[in-house]
PDB file of N, CA and C in Angstrom:
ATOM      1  N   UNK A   1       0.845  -1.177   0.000  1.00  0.00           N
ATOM      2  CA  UNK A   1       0.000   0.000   0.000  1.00  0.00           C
ATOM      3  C   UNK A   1       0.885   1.234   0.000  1.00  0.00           C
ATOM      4  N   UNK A   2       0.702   2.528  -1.083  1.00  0.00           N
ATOM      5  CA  UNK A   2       1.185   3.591  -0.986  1.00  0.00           C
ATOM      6  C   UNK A   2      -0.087   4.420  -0.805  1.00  0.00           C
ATOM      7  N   UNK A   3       0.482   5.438  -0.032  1.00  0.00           N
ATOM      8  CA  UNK A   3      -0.467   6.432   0.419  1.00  0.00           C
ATOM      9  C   UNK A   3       0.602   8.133  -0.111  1.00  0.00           C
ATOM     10  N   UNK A   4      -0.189   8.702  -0.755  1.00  0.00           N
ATOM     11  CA  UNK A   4       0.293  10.045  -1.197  1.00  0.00           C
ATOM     12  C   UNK A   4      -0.468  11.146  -0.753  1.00  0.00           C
ATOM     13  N   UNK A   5      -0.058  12.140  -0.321  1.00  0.00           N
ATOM     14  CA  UNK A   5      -1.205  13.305   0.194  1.00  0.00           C
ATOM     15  C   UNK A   5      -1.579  14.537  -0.056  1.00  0.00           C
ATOM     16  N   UNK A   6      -1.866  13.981  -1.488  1.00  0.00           N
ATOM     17  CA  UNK A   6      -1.966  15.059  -2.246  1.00  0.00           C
ATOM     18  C   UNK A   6      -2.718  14.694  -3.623  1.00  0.00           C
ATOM     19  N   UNK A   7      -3.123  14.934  -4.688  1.00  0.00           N
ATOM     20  CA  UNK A   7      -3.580  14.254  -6.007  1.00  0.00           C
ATOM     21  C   UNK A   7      -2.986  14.408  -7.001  1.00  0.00           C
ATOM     22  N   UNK A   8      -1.774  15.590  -6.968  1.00  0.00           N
ATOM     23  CA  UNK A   8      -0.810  15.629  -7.960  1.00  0.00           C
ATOM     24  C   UNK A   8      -0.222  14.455  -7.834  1.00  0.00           C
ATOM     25  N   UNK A   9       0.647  14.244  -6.660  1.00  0.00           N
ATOM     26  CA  UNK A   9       1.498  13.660  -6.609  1.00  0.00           C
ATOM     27  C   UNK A   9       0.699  11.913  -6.898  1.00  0.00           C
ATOM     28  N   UNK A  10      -0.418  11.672  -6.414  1.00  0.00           N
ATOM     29  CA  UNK A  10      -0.957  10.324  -6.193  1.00  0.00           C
ATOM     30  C   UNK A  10      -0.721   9.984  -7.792  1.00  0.00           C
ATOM     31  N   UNK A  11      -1.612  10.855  -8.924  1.00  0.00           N
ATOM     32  CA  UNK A  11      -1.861  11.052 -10.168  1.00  0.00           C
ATOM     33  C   UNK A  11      -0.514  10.033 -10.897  1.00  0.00           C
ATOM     34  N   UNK A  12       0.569  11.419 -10.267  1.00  0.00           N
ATOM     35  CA  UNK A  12       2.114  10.805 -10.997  1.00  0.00           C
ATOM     36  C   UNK A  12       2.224   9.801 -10.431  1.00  0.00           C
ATOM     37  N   UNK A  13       2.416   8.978  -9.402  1.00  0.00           N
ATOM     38  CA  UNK A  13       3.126   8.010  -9.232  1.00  0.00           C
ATOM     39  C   UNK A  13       1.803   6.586  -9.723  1.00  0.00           C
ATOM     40  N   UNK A  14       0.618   6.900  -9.389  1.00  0.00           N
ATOM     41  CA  UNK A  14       0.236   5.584 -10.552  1.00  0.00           C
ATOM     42  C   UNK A  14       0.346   5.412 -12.078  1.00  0.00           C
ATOM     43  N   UNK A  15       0.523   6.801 -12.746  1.00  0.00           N
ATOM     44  CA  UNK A  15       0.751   7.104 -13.695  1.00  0.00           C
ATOM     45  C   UNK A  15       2.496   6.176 -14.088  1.00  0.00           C
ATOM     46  N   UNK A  16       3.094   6.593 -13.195  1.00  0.00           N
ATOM     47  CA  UNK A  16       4.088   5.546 -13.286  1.00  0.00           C
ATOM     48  C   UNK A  16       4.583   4.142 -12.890  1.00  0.00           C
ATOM     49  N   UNK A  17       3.663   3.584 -12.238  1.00  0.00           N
ATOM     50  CA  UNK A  17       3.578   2.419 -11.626  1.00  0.00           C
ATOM     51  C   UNK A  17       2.270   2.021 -10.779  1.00  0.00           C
ATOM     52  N   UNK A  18       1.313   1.779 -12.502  1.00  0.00           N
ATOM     53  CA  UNK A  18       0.150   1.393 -12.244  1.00  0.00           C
ATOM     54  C   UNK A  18      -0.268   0.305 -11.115  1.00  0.00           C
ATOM     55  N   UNK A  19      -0.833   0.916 -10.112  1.00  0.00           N
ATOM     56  CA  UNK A  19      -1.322  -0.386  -9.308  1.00  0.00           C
ATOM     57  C   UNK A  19      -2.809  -0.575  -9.639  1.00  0.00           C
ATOM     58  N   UNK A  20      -3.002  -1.425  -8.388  1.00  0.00           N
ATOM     59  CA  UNK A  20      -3.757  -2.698  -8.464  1.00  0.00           C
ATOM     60  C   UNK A  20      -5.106  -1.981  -8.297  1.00  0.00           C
ATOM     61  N   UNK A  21      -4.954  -1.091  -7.344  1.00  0.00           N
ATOM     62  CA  UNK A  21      -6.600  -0.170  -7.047  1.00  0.00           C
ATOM     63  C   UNK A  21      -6.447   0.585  -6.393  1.00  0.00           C
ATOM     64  N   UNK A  22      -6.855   1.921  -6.783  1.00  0.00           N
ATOM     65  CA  UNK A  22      -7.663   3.175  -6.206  1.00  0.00           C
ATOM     66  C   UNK A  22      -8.338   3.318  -5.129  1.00  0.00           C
ATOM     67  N   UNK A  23      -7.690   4.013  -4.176  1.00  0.00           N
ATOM     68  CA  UNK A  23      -8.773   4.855  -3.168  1.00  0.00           C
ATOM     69  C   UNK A  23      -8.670   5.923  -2.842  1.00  0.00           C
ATOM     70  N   UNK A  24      -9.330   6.671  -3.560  1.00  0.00           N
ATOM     71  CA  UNK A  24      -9.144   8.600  -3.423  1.00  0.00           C
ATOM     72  C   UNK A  24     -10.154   8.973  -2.403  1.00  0.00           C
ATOM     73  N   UNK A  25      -9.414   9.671  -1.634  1.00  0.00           N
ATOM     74  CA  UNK A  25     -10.405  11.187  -0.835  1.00  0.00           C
ATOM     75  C   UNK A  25     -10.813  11.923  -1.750  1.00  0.00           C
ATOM     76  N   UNK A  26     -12.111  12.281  -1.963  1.00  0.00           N
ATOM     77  CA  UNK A  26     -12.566  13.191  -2.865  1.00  0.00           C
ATOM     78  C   UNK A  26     -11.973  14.818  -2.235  1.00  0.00           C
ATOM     79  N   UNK A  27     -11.560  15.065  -0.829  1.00  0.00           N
ATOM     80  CA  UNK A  27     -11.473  16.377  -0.504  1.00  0.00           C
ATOM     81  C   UNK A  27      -9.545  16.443  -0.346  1.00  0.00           C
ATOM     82  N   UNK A  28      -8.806  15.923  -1.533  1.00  0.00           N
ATOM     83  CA  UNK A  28      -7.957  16.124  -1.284  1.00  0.00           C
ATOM     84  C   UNK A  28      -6.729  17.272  -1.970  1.00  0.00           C
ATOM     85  N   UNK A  29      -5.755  17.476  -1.095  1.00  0.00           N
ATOM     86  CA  UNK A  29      -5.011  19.264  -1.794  1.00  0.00           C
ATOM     87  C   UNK A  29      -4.506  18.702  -3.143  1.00  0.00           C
ATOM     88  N   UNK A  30      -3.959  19.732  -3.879  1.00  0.00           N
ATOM     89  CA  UNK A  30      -3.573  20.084  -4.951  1.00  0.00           C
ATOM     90  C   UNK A  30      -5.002  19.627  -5.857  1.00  0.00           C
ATOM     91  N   UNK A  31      -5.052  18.487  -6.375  1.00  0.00           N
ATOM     92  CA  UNK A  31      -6.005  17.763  -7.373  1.00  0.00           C
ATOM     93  C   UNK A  31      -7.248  17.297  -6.027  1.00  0.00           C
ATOM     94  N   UNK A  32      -8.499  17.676  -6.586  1.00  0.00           N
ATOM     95  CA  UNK A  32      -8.840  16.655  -5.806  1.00  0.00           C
ATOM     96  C   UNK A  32      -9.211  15.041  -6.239  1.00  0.00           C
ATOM     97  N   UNK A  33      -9.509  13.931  -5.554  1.00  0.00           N
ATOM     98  CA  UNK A  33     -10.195  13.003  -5.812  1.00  0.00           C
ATOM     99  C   UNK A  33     -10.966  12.732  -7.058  1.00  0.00           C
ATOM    100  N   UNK A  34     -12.417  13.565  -7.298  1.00  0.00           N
ATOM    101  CA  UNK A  34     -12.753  13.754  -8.401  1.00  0.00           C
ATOM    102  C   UNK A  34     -11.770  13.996  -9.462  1.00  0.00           C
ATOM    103  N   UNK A  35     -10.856  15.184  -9.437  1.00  0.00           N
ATOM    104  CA  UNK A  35     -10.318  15.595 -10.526  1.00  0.00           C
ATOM    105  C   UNK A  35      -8.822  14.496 -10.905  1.00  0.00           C
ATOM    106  N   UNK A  36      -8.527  13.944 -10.239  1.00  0.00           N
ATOM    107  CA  UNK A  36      -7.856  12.661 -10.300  1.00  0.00           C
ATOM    108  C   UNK A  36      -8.217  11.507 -11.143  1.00  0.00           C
ATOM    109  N   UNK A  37      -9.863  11.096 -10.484  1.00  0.00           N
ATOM    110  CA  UNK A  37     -10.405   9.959 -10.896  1.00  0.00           C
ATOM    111  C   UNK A  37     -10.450  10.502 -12.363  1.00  0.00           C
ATOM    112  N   UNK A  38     -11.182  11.406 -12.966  1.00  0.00           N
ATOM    113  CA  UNK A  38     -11.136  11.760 -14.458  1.00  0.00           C
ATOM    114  C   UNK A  38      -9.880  11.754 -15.020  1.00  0.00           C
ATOM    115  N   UNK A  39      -8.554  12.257 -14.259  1.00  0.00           N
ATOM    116  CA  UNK A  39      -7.452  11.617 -15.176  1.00  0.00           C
ATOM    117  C   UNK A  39      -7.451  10.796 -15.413  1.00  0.00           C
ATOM    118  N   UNK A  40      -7.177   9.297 -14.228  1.00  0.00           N
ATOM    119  CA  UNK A  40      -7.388   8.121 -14.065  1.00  0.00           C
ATOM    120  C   UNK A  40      -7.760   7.817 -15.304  1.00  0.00           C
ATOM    121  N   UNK A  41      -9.375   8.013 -15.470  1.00  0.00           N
ATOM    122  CA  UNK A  41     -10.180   7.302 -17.096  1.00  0.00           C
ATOM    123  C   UNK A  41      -9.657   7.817 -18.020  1.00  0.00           C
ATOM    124  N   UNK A  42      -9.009   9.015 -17.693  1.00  0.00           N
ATOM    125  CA  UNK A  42      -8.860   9.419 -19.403  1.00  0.00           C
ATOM    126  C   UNK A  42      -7.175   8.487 -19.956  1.00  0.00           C
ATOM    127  N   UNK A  43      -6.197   8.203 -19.230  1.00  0.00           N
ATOM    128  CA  UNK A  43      -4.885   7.586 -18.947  1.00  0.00           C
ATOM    129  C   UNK A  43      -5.374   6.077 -19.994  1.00  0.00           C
ATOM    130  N   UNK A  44      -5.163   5.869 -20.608  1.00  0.00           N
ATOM    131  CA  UNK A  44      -5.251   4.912 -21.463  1.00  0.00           C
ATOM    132  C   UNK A  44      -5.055   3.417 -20.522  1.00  0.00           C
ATOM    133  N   UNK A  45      -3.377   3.688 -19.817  1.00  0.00           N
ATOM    134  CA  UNK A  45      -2.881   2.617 -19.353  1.00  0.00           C
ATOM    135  C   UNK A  45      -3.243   2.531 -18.029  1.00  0.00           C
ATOM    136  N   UNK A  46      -4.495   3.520 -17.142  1.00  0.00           N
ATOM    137  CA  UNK A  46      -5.078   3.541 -16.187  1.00  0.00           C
ATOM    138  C   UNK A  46      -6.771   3.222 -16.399  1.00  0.00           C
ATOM    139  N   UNK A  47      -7.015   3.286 -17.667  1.00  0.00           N
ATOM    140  CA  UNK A  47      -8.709   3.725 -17.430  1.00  0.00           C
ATOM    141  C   UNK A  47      -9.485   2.627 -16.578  1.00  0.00           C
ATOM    142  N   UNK A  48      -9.040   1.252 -16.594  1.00  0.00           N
ATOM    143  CA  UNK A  48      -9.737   0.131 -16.450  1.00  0.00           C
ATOM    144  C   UNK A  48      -9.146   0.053 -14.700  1.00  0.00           C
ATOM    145  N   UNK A  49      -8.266   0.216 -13.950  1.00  0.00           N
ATOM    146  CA  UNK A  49      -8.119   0.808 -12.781  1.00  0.00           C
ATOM    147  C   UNK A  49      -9.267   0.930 -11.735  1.00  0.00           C
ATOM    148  N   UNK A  50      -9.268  -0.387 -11.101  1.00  0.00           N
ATOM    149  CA  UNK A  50     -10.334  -0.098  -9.687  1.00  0.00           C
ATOM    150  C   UNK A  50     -10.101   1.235  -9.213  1.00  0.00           C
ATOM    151  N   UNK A  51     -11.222   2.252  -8.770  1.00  0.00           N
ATOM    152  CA  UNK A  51     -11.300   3.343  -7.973  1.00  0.00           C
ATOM    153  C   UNK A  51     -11.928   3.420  -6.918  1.00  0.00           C
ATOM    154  N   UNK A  52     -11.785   3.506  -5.657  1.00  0.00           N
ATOM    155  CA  UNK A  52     -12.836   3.458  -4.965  1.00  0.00           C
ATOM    156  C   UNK A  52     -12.835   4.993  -4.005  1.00  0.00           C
ATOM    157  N   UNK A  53     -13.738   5.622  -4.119  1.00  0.00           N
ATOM    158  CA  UNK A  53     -13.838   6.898  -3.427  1.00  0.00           C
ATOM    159  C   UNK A  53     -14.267   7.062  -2.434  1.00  0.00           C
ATOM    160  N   UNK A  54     -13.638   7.832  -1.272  1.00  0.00           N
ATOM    161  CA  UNK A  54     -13.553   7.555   0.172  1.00  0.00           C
ATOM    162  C   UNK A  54     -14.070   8.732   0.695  1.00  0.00           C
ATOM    163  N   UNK A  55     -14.572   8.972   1.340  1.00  0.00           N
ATOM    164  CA  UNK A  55     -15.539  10.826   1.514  1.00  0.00           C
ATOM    165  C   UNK A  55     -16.251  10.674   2.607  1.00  0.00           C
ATOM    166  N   UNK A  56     -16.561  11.902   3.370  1.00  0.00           N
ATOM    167  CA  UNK A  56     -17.311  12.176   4.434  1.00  0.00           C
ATOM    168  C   UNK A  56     -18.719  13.102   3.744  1.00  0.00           C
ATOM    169  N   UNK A  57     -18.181  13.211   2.067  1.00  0.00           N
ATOM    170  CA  UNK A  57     -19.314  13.760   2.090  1.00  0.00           C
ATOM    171  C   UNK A  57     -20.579  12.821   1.353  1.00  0.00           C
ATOM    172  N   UNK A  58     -21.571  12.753   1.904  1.00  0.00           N
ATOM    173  CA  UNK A  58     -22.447  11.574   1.084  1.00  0.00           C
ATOM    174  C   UNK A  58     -23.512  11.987   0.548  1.00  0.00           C
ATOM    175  N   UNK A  59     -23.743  13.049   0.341  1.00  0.00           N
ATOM    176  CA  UNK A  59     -25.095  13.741  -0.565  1.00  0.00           C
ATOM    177  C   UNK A  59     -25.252  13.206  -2.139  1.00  0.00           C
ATOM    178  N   UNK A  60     -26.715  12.591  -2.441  1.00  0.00           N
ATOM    179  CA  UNK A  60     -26.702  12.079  -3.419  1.00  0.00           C
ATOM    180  C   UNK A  60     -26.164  12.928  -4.784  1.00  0.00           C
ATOM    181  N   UNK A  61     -26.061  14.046  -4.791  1.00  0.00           N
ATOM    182  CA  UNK A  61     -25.669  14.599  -5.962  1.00  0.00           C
ATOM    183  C   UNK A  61     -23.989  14.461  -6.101  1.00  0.00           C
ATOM    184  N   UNK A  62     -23.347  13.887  -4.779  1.00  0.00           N
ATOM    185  CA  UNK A  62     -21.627  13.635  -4.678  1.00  0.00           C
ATOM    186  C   UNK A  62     -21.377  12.096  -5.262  1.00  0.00           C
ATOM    187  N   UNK A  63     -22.312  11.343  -4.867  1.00  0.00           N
ATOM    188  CA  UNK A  63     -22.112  10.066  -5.399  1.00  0.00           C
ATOM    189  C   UNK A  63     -22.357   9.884  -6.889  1.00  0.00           C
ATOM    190  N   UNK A  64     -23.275  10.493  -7.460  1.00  0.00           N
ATOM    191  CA  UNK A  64     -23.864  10.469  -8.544  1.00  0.00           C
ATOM    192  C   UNK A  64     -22.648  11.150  -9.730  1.00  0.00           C
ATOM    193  N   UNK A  65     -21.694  11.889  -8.661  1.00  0.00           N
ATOM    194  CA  UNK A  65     -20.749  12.776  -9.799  1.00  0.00           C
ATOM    195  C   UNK A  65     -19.585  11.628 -10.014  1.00  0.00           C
ATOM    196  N   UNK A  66     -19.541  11.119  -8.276  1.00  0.00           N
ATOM    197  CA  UNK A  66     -18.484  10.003  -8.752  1.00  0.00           C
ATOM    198  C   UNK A  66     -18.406   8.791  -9.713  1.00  0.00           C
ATOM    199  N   UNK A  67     -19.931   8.325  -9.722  1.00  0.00           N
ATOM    200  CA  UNK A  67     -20.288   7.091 -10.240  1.00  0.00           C
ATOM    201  C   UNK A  67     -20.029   7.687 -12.007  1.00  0.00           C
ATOM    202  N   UNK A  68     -20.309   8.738 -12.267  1.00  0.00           N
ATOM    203  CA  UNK A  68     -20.194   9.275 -13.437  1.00  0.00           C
ATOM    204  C   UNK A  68     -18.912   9.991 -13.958  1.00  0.00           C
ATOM    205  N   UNK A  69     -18.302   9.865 -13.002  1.00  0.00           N
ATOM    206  CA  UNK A  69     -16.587  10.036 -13.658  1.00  0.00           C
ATOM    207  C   UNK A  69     -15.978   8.900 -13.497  1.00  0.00           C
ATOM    208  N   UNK A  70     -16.730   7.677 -13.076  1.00  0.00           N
ATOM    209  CA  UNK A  70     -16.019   6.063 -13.757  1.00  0.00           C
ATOM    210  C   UNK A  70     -15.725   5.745 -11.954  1.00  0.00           C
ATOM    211  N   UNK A  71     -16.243   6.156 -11.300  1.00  0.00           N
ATOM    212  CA  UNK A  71     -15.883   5.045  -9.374  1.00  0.00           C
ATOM    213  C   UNK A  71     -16.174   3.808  -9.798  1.00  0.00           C
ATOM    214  N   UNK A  72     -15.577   3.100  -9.208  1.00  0.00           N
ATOM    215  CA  UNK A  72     -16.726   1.868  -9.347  1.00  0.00           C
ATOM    216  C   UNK A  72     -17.080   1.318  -7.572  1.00  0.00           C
ATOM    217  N   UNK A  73     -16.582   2.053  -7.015  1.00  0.00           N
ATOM    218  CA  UNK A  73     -17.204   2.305  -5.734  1.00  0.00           C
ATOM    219  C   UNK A  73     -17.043   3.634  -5.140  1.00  0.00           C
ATOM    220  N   UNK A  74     -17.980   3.836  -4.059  1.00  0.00           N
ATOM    221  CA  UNK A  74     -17.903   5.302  -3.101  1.00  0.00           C
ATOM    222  C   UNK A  74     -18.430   4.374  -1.832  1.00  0.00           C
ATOM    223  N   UNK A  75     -17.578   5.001  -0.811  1.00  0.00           N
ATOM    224  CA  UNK A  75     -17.385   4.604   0.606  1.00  0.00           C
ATOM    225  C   UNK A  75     -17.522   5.786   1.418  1.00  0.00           C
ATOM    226  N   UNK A  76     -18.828   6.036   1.953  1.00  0.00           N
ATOM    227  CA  UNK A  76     -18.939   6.942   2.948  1.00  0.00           C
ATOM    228  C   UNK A  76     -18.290   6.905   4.358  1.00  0.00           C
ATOM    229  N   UNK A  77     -17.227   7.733   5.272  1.00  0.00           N
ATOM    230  CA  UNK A  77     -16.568   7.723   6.265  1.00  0.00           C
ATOM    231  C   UNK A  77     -17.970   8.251   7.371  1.00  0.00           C
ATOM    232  N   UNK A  78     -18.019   7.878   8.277  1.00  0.00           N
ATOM    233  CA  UNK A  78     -17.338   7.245   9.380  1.00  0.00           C
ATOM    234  C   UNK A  78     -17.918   5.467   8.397  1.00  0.00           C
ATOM    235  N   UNK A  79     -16.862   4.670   8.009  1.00  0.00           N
ATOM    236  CA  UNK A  79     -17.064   2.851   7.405  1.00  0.00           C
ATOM    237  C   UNK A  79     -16.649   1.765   8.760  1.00  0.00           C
ATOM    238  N   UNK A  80     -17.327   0.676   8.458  1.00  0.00           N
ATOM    239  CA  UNK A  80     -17.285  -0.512   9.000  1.00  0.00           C
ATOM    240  C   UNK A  80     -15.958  -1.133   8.381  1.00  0.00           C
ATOM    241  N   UNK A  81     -14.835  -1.439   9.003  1.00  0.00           N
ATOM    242  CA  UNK A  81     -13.790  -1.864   8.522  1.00  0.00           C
ATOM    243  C   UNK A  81     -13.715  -3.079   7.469  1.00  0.00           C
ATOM    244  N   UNK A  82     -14.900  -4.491   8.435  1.00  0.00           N
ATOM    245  CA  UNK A  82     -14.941  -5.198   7.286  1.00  0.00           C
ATOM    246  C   UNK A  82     -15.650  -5.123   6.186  1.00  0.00           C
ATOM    247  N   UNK A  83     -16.369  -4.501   6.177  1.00  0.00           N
ATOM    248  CA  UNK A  83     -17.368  -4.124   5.060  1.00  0.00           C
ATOM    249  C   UNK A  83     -16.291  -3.175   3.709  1.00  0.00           C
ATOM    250  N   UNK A  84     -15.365  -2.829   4.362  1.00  0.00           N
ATOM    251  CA  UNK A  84     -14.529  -1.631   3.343  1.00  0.00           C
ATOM    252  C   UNK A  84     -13.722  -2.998   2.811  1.00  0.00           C
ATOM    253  N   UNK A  85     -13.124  -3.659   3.817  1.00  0.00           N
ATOM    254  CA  UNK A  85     -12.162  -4.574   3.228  1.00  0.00           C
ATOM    255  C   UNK A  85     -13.017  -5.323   2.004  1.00  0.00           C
ATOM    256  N   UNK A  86     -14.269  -5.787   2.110  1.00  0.00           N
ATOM    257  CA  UNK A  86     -15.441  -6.691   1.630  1.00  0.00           C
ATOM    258  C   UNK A  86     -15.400  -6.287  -0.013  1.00  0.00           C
ATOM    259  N   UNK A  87     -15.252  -4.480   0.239  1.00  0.00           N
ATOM    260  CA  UNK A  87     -15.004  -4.188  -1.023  1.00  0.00           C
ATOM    261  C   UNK A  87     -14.218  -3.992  -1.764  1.00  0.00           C
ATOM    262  N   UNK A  88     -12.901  -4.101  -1.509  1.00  0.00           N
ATOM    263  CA  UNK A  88     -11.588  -4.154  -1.997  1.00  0.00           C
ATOM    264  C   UNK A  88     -11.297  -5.307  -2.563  1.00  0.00           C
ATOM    265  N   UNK A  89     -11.766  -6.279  -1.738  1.00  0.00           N
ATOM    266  CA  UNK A  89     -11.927  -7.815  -2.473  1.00  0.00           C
ATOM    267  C   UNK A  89     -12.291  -7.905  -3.450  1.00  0.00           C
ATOM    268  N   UNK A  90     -13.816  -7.606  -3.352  1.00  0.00           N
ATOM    269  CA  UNK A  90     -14.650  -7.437  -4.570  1.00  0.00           C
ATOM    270  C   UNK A  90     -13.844  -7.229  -5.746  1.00  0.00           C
ATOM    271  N   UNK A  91     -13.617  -5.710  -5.641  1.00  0.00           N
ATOM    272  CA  UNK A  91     -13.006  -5.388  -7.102  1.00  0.00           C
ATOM    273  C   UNK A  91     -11.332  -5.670  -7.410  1.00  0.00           C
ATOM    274  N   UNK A  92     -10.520  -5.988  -6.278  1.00  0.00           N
ATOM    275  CA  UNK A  92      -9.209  -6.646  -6.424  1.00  0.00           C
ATOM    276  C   UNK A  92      -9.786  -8.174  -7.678  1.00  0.00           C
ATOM    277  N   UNK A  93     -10.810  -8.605  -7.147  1.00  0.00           N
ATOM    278  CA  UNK A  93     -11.072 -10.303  -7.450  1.00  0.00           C
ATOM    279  C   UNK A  93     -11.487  -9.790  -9.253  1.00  0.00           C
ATOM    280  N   UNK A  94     -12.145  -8.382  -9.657  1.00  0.00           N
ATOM    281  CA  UNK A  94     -12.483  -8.232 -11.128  1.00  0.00           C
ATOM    282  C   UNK A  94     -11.727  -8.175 -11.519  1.00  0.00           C
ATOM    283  N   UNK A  95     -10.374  -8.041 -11.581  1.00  0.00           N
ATOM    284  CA  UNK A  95      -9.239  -7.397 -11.830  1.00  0.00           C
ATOM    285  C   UNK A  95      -8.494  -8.704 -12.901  1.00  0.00           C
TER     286      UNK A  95
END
């Protein structure tokens, strides 16, 4: 697991050493989350890239933006640990 804290920097380094799956804070500095995940899809050698978006904010019009810039999950904070892991599986196992 790498953790970056920031979305520039997250951006570049999967950009250079595509991993396995995504989990963006949508409220994060430089880039946020959102504006990440749309690189993400647009990245040829990223588009297909589990994402899973991690947020405190859960208003249906936030999920609806994520699901539509390619999430293939959103995880509202305060999460149930196994239930988060439950979903990492999930989409580790599509992969």
């Amino acid at each position: 697991m790498v953790h970056h804290a920031d979305g520039t920097s997250a951006l570049a380094a999967a950009r250079r050493n595509a991993p396995s799956l995504a989990v963006l804070d949508v409220n994060m500095p430089g880039m946020t989350g959102l504006e990440v995940l749309r690189e993400i899809r647009a990245t040829p050698t990223l588009a297909r890239l589990p994402v899973v978006m991690f947020t405190t904010m859960g208003s249906e019009k936030d999920i609806v933006r994520g699901f539509d810039l390619g999430a293939d999950d959103y995880v509202i904070k305060p999460l149930q640990p196994a239930e988060f892991l439950a979903r990492i599986r999930r989409l580790l196992r599509r992969r």
